[in-house]
Protein backbone atom coordinates (compact mmCIF):
# COMPACT_ATOMS: atom_id res chain seq x y z
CA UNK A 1 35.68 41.92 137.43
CA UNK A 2 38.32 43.13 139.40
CA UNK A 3 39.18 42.08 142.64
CA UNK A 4 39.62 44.58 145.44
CA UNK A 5 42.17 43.97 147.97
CA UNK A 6 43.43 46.10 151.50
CA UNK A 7 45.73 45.61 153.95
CA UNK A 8 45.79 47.38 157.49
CA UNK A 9 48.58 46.36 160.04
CA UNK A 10 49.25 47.75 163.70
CA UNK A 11 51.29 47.25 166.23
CA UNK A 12 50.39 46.79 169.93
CA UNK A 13 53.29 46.96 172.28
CA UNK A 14 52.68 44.68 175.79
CA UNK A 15 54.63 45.43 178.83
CA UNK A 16 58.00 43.69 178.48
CA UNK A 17 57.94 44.40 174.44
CA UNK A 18 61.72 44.86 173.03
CA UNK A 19 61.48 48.01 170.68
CA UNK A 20 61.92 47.38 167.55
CA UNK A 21 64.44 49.78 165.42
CA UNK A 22 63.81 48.87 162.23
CA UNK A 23 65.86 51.82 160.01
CA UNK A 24 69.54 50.61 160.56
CA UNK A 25 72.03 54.03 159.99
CA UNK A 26 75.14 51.86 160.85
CA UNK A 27 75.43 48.11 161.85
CA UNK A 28 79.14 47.55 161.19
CA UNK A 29 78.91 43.25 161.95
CA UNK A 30 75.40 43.23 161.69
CA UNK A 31 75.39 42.17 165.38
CA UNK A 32 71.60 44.39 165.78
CA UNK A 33 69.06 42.39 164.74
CA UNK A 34 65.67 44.66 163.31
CA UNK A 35 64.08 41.66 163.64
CA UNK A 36 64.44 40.82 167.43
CA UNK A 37 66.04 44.15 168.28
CA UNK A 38 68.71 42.72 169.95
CA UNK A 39 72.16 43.50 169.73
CA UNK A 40 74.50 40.56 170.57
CA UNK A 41 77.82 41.64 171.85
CA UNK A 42 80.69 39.74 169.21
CA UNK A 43 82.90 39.97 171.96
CA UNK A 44 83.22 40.52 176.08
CA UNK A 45 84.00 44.87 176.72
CA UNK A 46 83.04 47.87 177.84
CA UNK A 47 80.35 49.41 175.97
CA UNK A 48 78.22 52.42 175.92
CA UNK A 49 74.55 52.65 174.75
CA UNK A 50 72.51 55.93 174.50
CA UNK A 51 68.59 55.18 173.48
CA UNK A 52 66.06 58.27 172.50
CA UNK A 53 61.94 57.85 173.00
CA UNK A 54 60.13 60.50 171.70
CA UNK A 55 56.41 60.44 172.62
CA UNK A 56 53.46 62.09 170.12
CA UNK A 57 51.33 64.70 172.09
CA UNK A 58 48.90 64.60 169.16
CA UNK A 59 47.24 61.24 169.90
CA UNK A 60 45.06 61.51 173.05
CA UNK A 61 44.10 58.84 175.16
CA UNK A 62 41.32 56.77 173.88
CA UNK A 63 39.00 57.05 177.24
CA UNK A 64 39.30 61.04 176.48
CA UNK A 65 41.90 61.70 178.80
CA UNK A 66 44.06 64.76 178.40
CA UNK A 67 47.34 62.88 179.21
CA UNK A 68 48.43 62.45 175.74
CA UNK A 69 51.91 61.10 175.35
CA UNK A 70 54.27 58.88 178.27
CA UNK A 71 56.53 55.96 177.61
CA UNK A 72 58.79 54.37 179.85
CA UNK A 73 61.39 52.16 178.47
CA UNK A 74 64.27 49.72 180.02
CA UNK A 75 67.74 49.19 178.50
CA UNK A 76 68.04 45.20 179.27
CA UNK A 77 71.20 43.08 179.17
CA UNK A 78 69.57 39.25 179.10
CA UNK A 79 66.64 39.77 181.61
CA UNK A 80 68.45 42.02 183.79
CA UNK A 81 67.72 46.10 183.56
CA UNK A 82 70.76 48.40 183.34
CA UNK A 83 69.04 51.55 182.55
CA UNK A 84 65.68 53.15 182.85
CA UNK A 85 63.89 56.03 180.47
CA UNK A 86 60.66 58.11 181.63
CA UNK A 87 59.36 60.46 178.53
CA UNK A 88 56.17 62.33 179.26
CA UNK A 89 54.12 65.30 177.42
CA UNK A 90 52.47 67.36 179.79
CA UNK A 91 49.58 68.75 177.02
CA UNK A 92 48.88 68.62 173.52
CA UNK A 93 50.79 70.15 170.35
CA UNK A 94 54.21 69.17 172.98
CA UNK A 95 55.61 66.55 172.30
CA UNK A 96 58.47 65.18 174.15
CA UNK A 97 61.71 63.54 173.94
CA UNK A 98 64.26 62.02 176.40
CA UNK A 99 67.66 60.20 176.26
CA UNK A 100 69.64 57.57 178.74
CA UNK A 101 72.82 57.03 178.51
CA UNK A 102 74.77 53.38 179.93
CA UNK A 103 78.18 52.70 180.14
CA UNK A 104 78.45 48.68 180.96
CA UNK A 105 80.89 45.62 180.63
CA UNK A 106 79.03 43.28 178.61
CA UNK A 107 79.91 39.79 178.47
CA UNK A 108 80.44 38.24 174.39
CA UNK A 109 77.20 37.07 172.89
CA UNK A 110 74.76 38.93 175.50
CA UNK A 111 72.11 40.65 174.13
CA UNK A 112 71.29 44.49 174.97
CA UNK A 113 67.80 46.11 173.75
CA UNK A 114 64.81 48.85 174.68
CA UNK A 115 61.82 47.52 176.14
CA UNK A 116 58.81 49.27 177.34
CA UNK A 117 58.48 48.59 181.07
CA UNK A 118 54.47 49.85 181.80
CA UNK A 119 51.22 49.81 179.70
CA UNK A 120 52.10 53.39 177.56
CA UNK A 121 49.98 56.13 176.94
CA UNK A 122 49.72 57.34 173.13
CA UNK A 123 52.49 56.65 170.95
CA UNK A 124 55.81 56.47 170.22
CA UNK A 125 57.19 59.29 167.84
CA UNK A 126 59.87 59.46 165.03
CA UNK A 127 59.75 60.92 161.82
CA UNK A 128 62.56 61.20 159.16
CA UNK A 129 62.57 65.60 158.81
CA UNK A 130 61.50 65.61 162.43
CA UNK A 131 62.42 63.89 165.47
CA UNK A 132 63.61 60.81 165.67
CA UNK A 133 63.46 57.41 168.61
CA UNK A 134 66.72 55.89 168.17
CA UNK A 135 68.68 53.16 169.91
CA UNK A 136 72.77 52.99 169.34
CA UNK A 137 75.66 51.39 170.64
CA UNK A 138 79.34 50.68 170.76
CA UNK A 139 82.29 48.84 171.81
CA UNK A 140 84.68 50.89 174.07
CA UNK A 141 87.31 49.26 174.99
């Protein structure tokens, strides 16, 4: 008799969550974790950080509302915010995308991610042929 087996996972995102980007396309020093998704400064500069959030206008609300896809998202340093992100569909089948831009000094081994910052309708967005929510950095000077 064989034995029959599943597995389901999801993922529910609290206020205060750090995103998680989990398909590296460059991590020269490995100094962005995808498992805390965190990236540690190696050393005290300037940097700049640009983060996309792209919201699906596909999955409505569950109470039946027609508001179908907002995120807002944080760029932290520690627990202090340097940047804020506001991405919001305004009806179905249009799905939306937004982009911040920070320029900071950030002091060696402080630790710079995306969180959301409000209880999120619908959900996040990025597909490999499509769109996709990123989250990049680098040292300026």
């Amino acid at each position: 008799m064989s034995e029959n087996k599943a597995f389901s996972q999801s993922n529910s995102i609290v206020d205060g969550t750090p995103l998680i980007f989990d398909k590296k396309e460059i991590n020269s020093g490995s100094d962005y974790s995808v498992v805390t998704g965190k990236f540690t400064a190696p050393i005290s500069g300037i940097y700049a950080f640009t983060w996309t959030i792209c919201v699906d206008s596909r999955y409505p609300n569950p109470s039946g509302e027609k508001n179908y896809g907002e995120y807002g998202t944080e760029l932290m340093m520690g627990s202090r915010k340097i940047g804020v992100l506001h991405t919001d569909t305004e009806k179905r089948y249009d799905d939306a995308c937004s982009t911040g831009f920070v320029i900071k000094y950030i002091p060696k081994n402080n630790q710079v991610y995306v969180r959301n910052n409000y209880a999120h309708q619908g959900r996040l967005l990025s597909k490999e042929r499509q769109t996709r929510t990123t989250f990049s950095g680098w040292k300026m000077q």
